[in-house]
N, C-alpha and C. Protein backbone atom coordinates (compact mmCIF):
# COMPACT_ATOMS: atom_id res chain seq x y z
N UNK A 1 4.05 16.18 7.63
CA UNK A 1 3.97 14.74 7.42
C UNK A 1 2.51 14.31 7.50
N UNK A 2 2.43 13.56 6.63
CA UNK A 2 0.95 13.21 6.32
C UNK A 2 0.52 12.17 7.53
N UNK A 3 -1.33 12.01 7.69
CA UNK A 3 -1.09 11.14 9.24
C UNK A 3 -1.59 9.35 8.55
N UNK A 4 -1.76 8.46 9.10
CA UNK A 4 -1.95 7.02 8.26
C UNK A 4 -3.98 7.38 8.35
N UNK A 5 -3.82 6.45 7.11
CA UNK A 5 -5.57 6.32 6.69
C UNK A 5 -5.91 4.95 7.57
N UNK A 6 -7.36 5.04 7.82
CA UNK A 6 -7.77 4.60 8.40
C UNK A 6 -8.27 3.57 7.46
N UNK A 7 -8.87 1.95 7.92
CA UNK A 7 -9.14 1.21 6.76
C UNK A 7 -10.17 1.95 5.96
N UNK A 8 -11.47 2.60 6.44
CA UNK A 8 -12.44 3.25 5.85
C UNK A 8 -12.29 3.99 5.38
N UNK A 9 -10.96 4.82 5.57
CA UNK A 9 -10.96 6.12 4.74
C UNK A 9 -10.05 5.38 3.12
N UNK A 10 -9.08 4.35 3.34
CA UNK A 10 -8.80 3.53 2.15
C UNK A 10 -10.00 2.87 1.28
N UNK A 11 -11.10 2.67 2.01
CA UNK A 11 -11.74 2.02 1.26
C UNK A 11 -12.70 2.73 0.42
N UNK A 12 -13.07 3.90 1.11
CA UNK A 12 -13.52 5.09 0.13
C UNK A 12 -13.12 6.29 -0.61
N UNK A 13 -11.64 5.96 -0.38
CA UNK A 13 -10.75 6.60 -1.96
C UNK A 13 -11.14 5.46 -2.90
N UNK A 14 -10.97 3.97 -2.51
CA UNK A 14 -11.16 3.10 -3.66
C UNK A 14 -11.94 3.04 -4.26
N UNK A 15 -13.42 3.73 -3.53
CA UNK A 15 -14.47 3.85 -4.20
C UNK A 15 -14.74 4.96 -5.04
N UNK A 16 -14.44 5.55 -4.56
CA UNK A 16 -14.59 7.03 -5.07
C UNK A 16 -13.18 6.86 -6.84
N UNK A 17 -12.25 5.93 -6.73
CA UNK A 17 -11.68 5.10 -8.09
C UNK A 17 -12.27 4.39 -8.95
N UNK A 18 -13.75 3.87 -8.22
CA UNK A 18 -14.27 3.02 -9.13
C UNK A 18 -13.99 1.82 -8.76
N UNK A 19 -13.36 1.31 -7.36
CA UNK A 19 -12.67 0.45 -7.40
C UNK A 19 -13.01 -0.08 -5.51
N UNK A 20 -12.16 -1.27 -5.31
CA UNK A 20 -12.54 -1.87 -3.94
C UNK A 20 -11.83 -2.82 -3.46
N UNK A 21 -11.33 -3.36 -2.38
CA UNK A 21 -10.25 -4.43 -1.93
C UNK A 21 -10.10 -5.47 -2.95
N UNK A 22 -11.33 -5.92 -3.50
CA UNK A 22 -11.53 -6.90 -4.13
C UNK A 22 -10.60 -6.87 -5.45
N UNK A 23 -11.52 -6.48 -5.88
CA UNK A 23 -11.02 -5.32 -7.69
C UNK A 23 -9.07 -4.94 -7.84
N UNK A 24 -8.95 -4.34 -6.23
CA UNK A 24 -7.46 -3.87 -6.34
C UNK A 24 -6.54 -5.44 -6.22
N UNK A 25 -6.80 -6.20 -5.73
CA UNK A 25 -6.24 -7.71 -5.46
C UNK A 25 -6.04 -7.98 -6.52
N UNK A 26 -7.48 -8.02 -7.46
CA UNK A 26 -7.32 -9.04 -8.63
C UNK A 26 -6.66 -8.48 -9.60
N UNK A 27 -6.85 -7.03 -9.97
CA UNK A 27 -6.33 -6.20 -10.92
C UNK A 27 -4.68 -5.91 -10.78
N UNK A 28 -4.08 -6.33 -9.39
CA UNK A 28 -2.53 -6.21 -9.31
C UNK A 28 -1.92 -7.97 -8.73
N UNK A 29 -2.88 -8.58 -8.94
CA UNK A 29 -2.20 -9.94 -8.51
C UNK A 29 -1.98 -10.38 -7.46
N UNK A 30 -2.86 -9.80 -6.59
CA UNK A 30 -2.60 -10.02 -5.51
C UNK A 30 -3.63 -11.08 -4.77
N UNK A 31 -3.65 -11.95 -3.84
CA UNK A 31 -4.92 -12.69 -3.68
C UNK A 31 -5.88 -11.32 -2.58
N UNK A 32 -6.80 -11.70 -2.63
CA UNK A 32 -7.66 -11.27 -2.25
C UNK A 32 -7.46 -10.79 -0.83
N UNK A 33 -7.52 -12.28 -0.12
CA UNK A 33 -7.71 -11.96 1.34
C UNK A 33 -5.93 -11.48 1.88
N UNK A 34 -4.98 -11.82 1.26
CA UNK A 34 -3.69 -11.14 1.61
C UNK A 34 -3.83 -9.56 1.87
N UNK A 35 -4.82 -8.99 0.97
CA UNK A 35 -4.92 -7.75 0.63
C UNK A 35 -5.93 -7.34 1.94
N UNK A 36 -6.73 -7.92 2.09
CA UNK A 36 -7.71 -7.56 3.57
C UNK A 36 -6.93 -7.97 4.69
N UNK A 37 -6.17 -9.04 4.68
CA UNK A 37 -5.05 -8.53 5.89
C UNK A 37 -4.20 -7.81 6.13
N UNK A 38 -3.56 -7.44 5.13
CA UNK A 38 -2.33 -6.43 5.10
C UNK A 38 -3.22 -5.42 5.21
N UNK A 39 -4.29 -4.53 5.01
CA UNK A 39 -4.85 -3.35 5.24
C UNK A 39 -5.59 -3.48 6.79
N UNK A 40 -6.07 -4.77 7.09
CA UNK A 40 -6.65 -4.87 8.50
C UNK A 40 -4.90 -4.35 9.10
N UNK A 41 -4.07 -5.42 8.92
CA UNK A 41 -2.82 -5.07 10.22
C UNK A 41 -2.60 -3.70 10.19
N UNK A 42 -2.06 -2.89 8.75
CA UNK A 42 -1.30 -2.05 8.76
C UNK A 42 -1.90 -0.64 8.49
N UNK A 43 -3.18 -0.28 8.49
CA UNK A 43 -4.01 0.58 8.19
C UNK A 43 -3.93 1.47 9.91
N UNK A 44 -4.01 2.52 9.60
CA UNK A 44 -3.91 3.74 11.23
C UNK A 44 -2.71 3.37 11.63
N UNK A 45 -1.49 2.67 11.19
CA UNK A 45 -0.21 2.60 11.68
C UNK A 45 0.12 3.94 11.01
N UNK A 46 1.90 4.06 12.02
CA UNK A 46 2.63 5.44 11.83
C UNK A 46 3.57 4.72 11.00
N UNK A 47 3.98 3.66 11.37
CA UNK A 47 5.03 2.67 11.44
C UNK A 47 5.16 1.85 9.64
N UNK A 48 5.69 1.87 8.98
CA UNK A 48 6.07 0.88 7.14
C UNK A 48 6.17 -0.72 7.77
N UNK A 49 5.36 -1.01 6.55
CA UNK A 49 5.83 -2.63 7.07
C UNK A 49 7.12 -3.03 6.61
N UNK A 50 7.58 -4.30 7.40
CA UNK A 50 9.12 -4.72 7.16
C UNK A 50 8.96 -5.67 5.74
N UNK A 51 7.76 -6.44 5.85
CA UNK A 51 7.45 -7.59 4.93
C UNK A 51 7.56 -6.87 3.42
N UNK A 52 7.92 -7.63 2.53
CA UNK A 52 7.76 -6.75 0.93
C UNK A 52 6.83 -6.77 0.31
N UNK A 53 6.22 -7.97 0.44
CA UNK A 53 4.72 -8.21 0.14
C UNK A 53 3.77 -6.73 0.63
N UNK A 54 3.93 -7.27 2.12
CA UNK A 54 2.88 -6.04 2.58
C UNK A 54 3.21 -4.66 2.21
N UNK A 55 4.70 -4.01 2.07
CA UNK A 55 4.83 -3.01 2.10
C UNK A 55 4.33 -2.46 0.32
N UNK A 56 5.08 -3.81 -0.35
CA UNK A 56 4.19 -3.36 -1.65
C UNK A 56 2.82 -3.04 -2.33
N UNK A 57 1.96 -3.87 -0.64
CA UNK A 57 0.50 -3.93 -1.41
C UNK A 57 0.23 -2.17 -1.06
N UNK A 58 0.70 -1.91 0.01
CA UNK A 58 0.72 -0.54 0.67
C UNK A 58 1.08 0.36 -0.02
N UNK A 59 1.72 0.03 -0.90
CA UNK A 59 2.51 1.18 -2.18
C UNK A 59 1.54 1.24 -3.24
N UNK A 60 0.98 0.28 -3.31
CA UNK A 60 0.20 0.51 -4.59
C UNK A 60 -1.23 0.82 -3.90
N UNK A 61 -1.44 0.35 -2.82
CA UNK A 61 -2.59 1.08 -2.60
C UNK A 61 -2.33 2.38 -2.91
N UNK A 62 -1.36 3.17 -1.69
CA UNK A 62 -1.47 4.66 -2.36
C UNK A 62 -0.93 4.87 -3.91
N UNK A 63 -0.84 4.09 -4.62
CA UNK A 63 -0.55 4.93 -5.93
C UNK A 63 -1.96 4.85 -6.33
N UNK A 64 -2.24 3.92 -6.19
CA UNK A 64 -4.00 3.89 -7.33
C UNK A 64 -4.81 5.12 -6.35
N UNK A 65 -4.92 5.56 -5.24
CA UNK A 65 -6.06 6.54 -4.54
C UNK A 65 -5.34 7.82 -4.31
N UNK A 66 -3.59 7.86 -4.85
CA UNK A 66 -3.47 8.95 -5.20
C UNK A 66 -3.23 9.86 -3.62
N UNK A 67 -2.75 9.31 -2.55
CA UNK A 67 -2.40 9.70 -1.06
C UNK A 67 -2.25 8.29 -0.29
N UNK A 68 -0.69 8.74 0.22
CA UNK A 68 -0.11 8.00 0.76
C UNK A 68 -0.70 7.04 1.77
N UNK A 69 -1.07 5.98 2.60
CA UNK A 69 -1.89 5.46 3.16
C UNK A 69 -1.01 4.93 4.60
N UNK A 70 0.21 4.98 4.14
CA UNK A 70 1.21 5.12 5.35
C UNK A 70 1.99 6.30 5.43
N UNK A 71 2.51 7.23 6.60
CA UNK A 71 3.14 8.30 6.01
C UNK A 71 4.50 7.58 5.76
N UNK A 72 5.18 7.89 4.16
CA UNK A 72 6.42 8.15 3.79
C UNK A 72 6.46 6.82 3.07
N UNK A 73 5.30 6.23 2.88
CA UNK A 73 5.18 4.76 2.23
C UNK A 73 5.79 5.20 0.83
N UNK A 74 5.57 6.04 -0.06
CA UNK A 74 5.77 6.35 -1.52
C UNK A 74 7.29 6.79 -1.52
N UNK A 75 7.96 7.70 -0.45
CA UNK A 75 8.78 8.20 -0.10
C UNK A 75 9.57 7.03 -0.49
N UNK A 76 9.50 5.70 0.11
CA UNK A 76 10.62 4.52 0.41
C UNK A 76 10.91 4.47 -1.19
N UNK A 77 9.89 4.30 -2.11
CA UNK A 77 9.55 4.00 -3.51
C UNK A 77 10.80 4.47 -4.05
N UNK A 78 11.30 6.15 -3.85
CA UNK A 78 12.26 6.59 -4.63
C UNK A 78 13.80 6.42 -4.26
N UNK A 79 13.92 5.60 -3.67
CA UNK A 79 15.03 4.99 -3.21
C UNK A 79 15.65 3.80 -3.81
N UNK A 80 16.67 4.16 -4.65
CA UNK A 80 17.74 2.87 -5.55
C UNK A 80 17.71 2.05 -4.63
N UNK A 81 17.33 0.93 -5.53
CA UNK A 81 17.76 -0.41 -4.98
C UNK A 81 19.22 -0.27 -5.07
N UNK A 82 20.01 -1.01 -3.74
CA UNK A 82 21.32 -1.74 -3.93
C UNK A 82 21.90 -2.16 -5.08
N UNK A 83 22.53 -2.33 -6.59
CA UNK A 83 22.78 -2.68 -7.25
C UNK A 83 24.32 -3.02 -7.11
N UNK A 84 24.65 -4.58 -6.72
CA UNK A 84 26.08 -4.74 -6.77
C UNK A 84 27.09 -5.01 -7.91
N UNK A 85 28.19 -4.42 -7.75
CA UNK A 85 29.17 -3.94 -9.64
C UNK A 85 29.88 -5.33 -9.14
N UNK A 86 30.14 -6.37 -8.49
CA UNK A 86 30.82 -6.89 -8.69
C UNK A 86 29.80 -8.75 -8.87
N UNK A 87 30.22 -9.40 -10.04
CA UNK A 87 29.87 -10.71 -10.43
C UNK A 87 30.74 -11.39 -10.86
């Protein structure tokens, strides 16, 4: 099991992308400073966030740098949504 990135070590995969908190906000829609908090709170955690927001910004962080940034964050990814048969 992979261990959680540290904010610095996120921020220099992003660089090493070409890329930076800033850049990743604007380029996925995200505001800016949402994105520097959700990586201040949840960055060196073991622990997924509950929020969807956060857990999504967390997902796409690791998709764009290409290693997970929470362990098992990508993991949640391949998991069917609930889809209910009855309307």
């Amino acid at each position: 099991m992979s261990q959680a990135m540290e904010k610095r070590q996120i921020q220099a995969r992003l660089i090493e992308c070409g890329s930076n908190f800033r850049q990743f906000a604007l380029s996925h829609g995200y505001e800016v400073r949402t994105v520097t908090q959700v990586v201040e709170r949840w960055a060196g955690h073991e622990t997924l966030p509950r929020g969807r927001l956060s857990f999504r910004i967390m997902q796409d962080l690791s998709r764009l740098i290409g290693k997970e940034v929470l362990p098992g964050i990508l993991a949640e990814s391949d998991k069917q949504p609930f889809v209910s048969r009855t309307a």
